[in-house]
Protein backbone atom coordinates (compact mmCIF):
# COMPACT_ATOMS: atom_id res chain seq x y z
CA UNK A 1 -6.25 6.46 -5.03
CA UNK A 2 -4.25 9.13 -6.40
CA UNK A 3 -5.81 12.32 -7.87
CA UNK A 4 -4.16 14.53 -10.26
CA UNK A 5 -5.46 17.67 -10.66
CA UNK A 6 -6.73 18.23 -14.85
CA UNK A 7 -5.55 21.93 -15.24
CA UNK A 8 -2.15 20.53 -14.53
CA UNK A 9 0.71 20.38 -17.36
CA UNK A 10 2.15 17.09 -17.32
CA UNK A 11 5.59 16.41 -15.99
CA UNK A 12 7.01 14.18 -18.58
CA UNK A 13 5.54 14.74 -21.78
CA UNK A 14 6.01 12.92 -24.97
CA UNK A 15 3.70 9.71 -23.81
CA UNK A 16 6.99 8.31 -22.78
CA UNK A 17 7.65 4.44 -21.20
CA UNK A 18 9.64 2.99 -18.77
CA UNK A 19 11.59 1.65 -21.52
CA UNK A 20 11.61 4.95 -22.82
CA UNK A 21 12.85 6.80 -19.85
CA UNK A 22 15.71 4.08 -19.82
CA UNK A 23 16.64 4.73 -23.03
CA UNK A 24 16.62 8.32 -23.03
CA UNK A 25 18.46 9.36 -19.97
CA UNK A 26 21.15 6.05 -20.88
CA UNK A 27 21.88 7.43 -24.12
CA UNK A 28 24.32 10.28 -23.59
CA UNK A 29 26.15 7.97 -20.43
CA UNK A 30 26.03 4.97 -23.41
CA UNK A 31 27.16 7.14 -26.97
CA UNK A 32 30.95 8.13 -27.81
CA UNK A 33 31.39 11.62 -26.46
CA UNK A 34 30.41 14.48 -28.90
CA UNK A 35 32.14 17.17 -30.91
CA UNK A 36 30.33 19.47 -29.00
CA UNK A 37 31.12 17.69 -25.45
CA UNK A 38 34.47 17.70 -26.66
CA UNK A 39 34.43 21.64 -27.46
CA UNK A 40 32.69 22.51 -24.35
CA UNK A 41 35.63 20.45 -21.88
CA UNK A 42 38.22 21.88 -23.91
CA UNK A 43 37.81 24.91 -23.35
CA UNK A 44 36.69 24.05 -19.35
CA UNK A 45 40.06 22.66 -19.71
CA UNK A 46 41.56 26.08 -20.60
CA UNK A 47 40.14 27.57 -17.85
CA UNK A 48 41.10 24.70 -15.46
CA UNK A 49 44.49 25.98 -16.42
CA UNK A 50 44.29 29.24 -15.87
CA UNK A 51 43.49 28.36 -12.40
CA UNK A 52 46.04 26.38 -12.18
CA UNK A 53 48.54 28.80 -13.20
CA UNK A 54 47.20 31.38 -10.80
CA UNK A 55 47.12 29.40 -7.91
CA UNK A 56 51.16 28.62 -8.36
CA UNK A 57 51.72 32.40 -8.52
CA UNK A 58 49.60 32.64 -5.20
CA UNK A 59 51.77 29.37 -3.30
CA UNK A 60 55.39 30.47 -5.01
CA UNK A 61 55.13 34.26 -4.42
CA UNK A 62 52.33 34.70 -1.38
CA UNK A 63 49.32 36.66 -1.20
CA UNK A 64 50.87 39.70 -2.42
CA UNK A 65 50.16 38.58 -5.62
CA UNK A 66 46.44 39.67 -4.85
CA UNK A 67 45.06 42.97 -4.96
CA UNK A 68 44.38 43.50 -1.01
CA UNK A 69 45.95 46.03 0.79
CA UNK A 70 46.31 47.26 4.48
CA UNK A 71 42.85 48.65 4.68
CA UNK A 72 41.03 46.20 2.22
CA UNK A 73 42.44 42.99 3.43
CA UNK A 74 39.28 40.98 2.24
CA UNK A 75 37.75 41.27 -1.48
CA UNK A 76 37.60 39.55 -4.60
CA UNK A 77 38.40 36.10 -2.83
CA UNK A 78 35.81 36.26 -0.08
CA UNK A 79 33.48 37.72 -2.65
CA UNK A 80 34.21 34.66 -4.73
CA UNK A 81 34.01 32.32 -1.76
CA UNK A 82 30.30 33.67 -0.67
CA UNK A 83 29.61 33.60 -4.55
CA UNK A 84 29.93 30.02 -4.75
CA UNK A 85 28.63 28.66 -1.51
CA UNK A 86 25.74 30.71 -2.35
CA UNK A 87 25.19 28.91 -5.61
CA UNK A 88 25.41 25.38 -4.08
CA UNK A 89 22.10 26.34 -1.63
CA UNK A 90 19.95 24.86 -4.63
CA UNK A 91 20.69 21.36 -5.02
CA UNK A 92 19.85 20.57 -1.74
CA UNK A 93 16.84 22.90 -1.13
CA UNK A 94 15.77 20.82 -4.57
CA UNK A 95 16.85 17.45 -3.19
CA UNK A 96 15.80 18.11 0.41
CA UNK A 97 12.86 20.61 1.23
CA UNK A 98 11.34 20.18 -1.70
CA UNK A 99 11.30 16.03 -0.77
CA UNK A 100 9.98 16.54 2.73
CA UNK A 101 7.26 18.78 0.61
CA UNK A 102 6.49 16.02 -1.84
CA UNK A 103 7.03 18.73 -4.93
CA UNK A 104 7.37 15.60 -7.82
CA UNK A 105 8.51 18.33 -10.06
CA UNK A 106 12.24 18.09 -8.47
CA UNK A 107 12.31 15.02 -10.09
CA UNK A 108 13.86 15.64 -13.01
CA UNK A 109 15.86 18.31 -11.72
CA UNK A 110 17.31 16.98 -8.62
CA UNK A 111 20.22 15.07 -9.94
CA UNK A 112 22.15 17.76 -11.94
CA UNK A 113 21.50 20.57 -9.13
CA UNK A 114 22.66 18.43 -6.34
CA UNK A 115 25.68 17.70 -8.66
CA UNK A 116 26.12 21.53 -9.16
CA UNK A 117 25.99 21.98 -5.25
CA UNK A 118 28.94 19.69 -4.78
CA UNK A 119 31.13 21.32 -7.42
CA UNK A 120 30.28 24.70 -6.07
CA UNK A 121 30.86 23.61 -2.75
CA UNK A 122 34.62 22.53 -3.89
CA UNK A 123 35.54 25.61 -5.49
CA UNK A 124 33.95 27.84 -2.81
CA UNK A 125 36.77 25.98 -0.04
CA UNK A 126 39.50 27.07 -2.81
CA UNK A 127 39.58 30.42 -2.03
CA UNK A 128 39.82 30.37 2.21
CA UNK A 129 42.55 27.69 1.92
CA UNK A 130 44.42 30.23 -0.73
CA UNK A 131 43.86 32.75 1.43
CA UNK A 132 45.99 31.29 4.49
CA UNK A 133 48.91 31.72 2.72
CA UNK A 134 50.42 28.63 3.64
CA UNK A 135 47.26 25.82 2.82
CA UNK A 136 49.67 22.72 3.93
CA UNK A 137 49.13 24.08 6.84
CA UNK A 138 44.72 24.21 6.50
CA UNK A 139 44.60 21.38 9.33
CA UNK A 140 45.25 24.31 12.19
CA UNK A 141 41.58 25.22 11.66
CA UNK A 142 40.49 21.90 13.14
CA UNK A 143 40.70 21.18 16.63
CA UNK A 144 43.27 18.66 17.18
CA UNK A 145 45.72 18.11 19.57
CA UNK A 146 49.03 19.17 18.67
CA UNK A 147 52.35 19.91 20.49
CA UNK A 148 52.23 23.74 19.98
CA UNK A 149 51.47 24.08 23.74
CA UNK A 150 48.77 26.45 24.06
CA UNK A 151 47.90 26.67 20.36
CA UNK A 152 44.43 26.41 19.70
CA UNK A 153 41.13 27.08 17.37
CA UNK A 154 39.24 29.89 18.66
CA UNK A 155 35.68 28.77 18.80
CA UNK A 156 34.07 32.07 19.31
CA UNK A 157 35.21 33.18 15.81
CA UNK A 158 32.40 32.43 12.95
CA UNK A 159 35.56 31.50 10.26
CA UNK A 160 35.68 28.46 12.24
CA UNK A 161 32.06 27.64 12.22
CA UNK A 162 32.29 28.05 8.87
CA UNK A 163 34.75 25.28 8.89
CA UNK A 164 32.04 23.19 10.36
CA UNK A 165 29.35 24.34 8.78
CA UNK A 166 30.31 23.89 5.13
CA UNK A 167 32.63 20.49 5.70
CA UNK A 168 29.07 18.90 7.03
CA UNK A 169 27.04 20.73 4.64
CA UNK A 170 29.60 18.85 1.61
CA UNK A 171 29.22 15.88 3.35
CA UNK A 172 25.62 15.69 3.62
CA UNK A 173 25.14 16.44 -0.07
CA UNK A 174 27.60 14.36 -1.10
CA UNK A 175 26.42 11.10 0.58
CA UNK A 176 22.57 12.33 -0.54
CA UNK A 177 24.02 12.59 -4.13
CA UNK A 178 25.07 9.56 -4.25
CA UNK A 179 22.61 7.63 -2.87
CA UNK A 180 20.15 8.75 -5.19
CA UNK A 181 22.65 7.49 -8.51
CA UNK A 182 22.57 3.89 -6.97
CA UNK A 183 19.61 2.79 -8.93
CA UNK A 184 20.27 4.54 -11.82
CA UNK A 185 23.66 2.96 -11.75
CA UNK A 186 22.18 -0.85 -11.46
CA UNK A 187 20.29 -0.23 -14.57
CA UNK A 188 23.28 1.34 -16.45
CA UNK A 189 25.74 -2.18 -15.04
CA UNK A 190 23.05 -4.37 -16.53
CA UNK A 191 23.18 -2.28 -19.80
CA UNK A 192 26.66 -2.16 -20.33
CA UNK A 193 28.59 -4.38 -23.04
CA UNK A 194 32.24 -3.50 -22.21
CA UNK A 195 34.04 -4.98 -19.42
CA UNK A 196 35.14 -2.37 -18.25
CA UNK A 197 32.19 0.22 -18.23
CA UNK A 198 30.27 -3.10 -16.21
CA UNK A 199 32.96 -3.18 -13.68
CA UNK A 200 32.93 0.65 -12.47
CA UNK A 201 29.07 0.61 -12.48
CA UNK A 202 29.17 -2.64 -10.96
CA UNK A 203 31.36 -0.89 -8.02
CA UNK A 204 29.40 2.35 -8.06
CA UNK A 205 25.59 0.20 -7.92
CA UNK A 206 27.32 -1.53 -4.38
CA UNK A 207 25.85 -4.81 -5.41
CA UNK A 208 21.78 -3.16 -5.71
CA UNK A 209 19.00 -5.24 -7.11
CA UNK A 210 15.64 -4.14 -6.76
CA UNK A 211 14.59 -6.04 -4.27
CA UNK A 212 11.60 -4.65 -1.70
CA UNK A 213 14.35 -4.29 1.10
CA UNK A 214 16.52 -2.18 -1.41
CA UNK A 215 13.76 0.17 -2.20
CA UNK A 216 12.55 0.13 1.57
CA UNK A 217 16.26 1.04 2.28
CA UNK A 218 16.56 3.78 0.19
CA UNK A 219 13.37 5.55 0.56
CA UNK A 220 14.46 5.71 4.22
CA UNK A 221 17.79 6.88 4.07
CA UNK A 222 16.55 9.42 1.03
CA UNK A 223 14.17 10.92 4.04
CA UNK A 224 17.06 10.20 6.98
CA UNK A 225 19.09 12.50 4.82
CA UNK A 226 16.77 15.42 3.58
CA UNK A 227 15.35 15.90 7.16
CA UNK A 228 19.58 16.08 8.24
CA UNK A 229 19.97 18.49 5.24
CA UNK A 230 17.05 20.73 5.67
CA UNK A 231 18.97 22.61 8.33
CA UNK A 232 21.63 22.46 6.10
CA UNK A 233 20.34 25.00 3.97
CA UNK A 234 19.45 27.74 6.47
CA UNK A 235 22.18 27.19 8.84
CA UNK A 236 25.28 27.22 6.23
CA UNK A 237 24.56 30.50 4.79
CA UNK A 238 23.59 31.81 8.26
CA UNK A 239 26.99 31.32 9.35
CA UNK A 240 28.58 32.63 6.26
CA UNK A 241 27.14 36.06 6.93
CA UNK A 242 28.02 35.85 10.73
CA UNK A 243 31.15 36.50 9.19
CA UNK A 244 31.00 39.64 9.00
CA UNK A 245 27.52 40.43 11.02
CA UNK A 246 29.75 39.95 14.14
CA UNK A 247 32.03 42.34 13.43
CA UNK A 248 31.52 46.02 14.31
CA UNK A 249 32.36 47.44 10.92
CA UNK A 250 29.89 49.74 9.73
CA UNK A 251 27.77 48.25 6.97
CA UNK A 252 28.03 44.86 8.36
CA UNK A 253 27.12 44.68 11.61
CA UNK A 254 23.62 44.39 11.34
CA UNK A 255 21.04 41.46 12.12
CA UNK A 256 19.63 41.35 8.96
CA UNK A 257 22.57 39.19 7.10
CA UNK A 258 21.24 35.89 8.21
CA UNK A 259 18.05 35.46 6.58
CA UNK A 260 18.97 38.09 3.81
CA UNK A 261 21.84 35.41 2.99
CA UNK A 262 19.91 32.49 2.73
CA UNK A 263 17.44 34.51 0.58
CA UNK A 264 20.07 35.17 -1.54
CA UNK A 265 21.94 31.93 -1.85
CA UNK A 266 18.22 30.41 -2.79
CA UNK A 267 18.27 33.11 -5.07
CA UNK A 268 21.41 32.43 -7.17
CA UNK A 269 21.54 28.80 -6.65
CA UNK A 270 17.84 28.48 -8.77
CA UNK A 271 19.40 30.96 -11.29
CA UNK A 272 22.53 28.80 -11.72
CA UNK A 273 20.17 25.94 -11.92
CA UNK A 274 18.31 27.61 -14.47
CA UNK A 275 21.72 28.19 -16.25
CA UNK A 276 22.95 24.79 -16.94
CA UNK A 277 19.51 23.21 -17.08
CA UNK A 278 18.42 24.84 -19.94
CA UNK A 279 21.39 24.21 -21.86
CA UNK A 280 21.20 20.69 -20.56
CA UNK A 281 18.03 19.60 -21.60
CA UNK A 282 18.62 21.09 -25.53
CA UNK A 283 22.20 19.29 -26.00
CA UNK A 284 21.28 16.26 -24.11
CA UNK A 285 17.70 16.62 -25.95
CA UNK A 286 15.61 15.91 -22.41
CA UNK A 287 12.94 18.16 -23.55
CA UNK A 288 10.28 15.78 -22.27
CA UNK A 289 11.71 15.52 -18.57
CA UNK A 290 12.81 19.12 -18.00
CA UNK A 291 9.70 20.61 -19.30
CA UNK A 292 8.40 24.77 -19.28
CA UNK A 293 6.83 23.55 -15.86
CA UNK A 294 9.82 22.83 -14.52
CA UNK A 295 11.30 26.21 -15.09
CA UNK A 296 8.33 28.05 -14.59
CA UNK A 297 8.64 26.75 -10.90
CA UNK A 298 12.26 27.42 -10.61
CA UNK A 299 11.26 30.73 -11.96
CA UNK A 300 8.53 31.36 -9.62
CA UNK A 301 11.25 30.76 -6.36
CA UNK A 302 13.50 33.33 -8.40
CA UNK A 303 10.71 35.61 -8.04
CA UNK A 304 9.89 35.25 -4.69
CA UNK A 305 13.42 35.11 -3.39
CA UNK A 306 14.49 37.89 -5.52
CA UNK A 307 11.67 39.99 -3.82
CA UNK A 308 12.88 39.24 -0.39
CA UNK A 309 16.38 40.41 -1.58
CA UNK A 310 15.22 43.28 -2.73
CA UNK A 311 13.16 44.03 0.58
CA UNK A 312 16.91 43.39 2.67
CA UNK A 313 18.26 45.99 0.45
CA UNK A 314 15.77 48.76 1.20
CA UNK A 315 15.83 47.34 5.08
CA UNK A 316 19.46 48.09 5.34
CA UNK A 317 18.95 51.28 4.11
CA UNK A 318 16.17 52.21 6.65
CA UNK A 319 17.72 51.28 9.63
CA UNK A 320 20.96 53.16 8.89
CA UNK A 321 18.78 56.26 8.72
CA UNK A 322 16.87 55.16 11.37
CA UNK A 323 19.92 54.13 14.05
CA UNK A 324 21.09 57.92 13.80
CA UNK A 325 24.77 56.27 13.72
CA UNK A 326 26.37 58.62 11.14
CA UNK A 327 29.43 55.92 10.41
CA UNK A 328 26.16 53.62 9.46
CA UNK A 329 24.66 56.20 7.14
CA UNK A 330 27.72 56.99 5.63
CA UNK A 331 28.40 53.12 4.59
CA UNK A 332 25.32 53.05 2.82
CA UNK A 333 25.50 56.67 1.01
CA UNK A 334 28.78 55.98 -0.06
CA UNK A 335 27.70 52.41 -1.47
CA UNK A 336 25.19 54.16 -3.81
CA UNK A 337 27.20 57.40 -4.58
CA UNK A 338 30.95 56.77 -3.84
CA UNK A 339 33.51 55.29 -6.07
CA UNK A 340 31.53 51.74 -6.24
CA UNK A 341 28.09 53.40 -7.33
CA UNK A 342 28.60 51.28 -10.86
CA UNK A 343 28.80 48.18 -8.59
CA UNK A 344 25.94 49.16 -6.05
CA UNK A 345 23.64 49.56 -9.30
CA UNK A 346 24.46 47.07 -10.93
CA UNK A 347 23.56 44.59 -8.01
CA UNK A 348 20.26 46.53 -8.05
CA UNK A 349 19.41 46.61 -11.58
CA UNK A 350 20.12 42.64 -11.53
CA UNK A 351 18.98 41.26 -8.33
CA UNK A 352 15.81 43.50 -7.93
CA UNK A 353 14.45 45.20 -11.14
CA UNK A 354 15.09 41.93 -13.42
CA UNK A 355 13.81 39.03 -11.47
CA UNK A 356 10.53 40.99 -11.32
CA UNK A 357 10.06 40.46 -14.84
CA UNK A 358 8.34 36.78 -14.24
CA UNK A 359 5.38 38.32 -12.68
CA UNK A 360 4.52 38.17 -16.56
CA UNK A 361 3.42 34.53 -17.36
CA UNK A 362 4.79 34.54 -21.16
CA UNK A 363 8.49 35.41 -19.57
CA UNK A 364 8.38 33.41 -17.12
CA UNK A 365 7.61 30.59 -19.51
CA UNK A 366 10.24 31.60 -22.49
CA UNK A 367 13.66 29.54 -22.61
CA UNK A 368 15.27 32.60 -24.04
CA UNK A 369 14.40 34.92 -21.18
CA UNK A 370 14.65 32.82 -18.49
CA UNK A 371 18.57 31.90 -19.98
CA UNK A 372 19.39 35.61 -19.93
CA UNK A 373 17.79 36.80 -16.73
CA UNK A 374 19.36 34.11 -15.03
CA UNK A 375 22.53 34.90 -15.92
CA UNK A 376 22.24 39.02 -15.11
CA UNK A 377 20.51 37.14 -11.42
CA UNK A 378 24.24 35.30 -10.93
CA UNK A 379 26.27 38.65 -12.16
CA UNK A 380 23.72 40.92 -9.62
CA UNK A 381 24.46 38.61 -6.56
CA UNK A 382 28.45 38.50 -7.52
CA UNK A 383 28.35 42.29 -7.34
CA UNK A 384 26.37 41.72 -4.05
CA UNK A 385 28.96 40.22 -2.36
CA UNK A 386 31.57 42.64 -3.66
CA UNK A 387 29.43 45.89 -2.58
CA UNK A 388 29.07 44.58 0.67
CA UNK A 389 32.89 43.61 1.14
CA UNK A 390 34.44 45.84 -0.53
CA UNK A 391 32.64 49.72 -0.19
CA UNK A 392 32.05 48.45 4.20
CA UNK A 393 36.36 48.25 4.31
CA UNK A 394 37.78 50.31 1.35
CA UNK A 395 36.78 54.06 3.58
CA UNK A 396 37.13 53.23 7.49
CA UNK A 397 37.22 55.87 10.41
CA UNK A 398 40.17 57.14 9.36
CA UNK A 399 40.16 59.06 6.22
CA UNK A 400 43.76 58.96 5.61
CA UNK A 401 44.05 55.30 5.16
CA UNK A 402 41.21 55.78 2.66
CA UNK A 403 41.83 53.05 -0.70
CA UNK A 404 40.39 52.00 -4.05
CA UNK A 405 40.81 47.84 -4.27
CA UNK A 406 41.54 46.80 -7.72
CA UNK A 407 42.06 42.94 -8.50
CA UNK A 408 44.86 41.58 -9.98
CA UNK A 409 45.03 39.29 -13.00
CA UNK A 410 45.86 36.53 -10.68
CA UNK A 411 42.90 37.18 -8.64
CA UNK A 412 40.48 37.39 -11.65
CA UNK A 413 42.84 34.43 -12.89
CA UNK A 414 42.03 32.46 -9.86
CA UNK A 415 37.81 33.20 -9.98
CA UNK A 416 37.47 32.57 -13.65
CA UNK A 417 39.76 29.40 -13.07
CA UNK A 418 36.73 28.13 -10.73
CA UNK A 419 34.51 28.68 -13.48
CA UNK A 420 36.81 26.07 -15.53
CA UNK A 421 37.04 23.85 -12.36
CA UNK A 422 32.99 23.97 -12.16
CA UNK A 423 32.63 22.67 -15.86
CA UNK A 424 34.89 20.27 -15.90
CA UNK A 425 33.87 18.39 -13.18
CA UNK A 426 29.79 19.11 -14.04
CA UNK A 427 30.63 18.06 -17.98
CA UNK A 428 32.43 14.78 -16.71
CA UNK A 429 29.36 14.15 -14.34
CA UNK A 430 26.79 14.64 -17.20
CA UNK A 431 28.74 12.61 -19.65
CA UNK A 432 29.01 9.57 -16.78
CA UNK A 433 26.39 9.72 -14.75
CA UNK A 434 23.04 9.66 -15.51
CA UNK A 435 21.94 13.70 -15.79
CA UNK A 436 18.09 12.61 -15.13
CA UNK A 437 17.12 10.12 -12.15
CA UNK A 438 15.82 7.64 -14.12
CA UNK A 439 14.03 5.99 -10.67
CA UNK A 440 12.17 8.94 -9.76
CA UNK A 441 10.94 10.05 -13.11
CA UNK A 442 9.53 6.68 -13.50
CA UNK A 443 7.87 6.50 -10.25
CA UNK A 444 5.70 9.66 -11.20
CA UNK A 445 5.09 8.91 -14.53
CA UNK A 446 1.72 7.58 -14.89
CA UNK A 447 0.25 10.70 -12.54
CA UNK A 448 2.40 12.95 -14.96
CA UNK A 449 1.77 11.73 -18.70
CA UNK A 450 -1.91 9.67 -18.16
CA UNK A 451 -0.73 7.29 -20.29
CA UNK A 452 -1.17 2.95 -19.85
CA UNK A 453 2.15 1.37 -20.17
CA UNK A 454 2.82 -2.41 -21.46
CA UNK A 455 4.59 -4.54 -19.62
CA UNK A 456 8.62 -3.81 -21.05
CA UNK A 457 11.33 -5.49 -20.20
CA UNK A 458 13.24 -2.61 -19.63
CA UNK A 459 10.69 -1.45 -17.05
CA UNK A 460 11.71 -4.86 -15.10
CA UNK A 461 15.18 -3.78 -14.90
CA UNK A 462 16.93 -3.42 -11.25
CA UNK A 463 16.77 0.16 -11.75
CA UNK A 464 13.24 1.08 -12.25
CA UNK A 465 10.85 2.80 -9.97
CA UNK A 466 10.05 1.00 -6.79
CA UNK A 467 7.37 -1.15 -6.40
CA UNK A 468 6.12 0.84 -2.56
CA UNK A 469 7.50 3.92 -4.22
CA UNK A 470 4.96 5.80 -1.42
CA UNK A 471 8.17 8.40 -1.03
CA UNK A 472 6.39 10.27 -3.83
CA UNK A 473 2.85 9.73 -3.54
């Protein structure tokens, strides 16, 4: 027997049904697409554009349409790049850690941040292959045989682990994405009336039914996969910041980077979560499934991530003082008082003096706040990744080749064209797919609302909660 704890707030709220969940969560897939819908992709659209434009500027005339120069020759596209692979560590810290952990309030969550995690992970590989200068030519980085006689990936360098890393980490929470929408497919096939909508589902479902060997089937796989993905979420970021923790530049080599990284990706990729979620759940009117508990626990890993951040910062600090290198000391000084100081401080004032503001229980638990903070929590760990690229190259040993980086209006054309990318594909995906997993919301929901249900025949449907649904338990 199951106990809930009283003191509790509910999960799903509302006194909802099977039938209800069904109904709810089918809806936007099922209705004509809104004006608002409508609005929000065309002007995704506009942005999608933008990028476009950008990236035919960056093909037809070469890199020198960026702002790098001979002493800067990474910035706003690496910055972007570590922005956005940062941002996809949620979904599958959601989907995966929190499984293994048996946290039932991912439920309603899961689906749209391991969604966002994919289409961050795309526009994240946008900006290395860009930044070859010659991306018909990306396949170098893998290690096939070829007929350039001694041509070959060097697999000391971390830029090709991070070629591995983040190809396996798409893969992973792709194919964990996925299976998780099978279900909730089934039940959207046997709901549809047009021919065509019952076809694709049809397809997308791969013939499921509901049967005890189904369910068995998935529940394994789901756990096959998170234990495979756990890793995942440590290891990517870990190897993202051995880009530059195994150089010797001042500023960046230093051991800290690993788990400071995967702090911060955590960090942004629950604020980004935050982000669309709370817009989600008004437009799509999934008030009852995505409920003040559910962002008071995303809220409560902002806090404690955030605080780790903010700890790394202060580290970094101390051990420049304390490893008596002066080239050390003088990367950090000038971060906080040379030409960047509007930069450095504004990645403090975001990532470490704002997130600290849901120690209070009322913030913490207000829509309004949470939107906002979350937002300056995404600008504070963009400026992040642009202190710690930009003020470690911009002043090297050698005064004389001393530089100020300034980003062209393709490169800001390029990032913002991501942006467009990244809603296009995650307004597509919420008008398609089911935003909500249907499956796993049901499986929890007697614990959660404490309410009897009737037998429905919509909770009989092939894509209802499973029968030995233990996985959650």
């Amino acid at each position: 027997m199951q106990h809930v704890s009283p003191i509790r707030e509910p999960l799903v709220t509302g006194g909802k049904t099977y039938a209800d969940i069904t109904e709810d969560v089918c809806r936007q897939v099922e209705a004509k697409p809104n004006m608002r819908w409508m609005m929000a992709l065309g002007v995704s659209l506009i942005f999608l554009a933008i990028f476009f434009y950008s990236v035919y500027r960056t093909l037809w005339f070469g890199i020198g349409e960026w702002g790098l120069n001979k002493t800067v020759g990474w910035a706003w596209d690496i910055t972007n790049f570590v922005w956005w692979v940062g941002i996809g560590h949620a979904g599958t810290l959601i989907s995966a850690i929190l499984l293994l952990f048996r946290q039932k309030w991912r439920t309603s969550i899961n689906r749209a941040a391991e969604a966002m995690t994919i289409f961050a992970v795309i526009c994240a590989a946008m900006f290395p292959v860009l930044h070859m200068g010659r991306p018909w030519l990306a396949y170098w980085v893998l290690p096939l045989p070829n007929t350039f006689g001694s041509l070959w990936v060097n697999f000391n360098s971390p830029l090709l682990w991070d070629v591995f890393a983040i190809s396996t980490y798409f893969s992973v929470s792709l194919v964990f994405w996925y299976i998780g929408l099978i279900p909730d497919f089934a039940t959207i096939r046997d709901r549809a009336t047009g021919p065509i909508a019952r076809r694709a589902y049809a397809l997308l479902s791969m013939n499921w039914t509901g049967s005890a060997k189904h369910w068995s089937r998935y529940e394994t796989v789901s756990l096959i996969l998170a234990g495979l993905a756990t890793p995942l979420v440590l290891s990517v970021h870990t190897i993202v910041s051995m880009d530059f923790a195994t150089s010797v530049i001042p500023g960046w080599h230093t051991t800290i980077f690993p788990p400071y990284f995967v702090a911060g990706a955590i960090f942004s990729g629950f604020a980004m979560v935050l982000t669309l979620m709370i817009v989600t759940r008004k437009v799509f009117k999934l008030e009852d499934y995505i409920t003040l508990e559910h962002v008071e626990s995303m809220n409560k890993v902002i806090t404690l991530t955030g605080s780790i951040v903010g700890v790394a910062y202060i580290t970094e600090f101390f051990i420049a003082w304390y490893s008596g290198v002066e080239y050390e000391q003088y990367a950090f000084i000038n971060r906080a008082t040379g030409p960047y100081w509007w930069a450095y401080w504004s990645m403090m004032t975001c990532n470490v003096i704002t997130p600290q503001l849901f120690w209070f229980r009322s913030i913490r638990r207000s829509l309004t706040a949470t939107f906002i903070i979350s937002i300056f929590v995404n600008i504070g760990m963009w400026f992040e990744r642009f202190v710690i690229i930009v003020t470690s190259l911009h002043r090297d040993y050698l005064p004389s080749s001393w530089v100020m980086f300034s980003p062209t209006s393709i490169d800001v054309g390029i990032y913002v064209g991501t942006m467009g990318l990244f809603m296009t594909l995650f307004l597509l995906f919420a008008k398609f797919f089911p935003v909500v997993n249907m499956a796993e919301v049901k499986s929890i929901l007697k614990s959660s609302s404490g309410v009897s249900h009737t037998h429905n025949p919509d909770a009989s449907m092939h894509g209802t909660a499973p029968k030995n649904s233990h996985k959650h338990d």
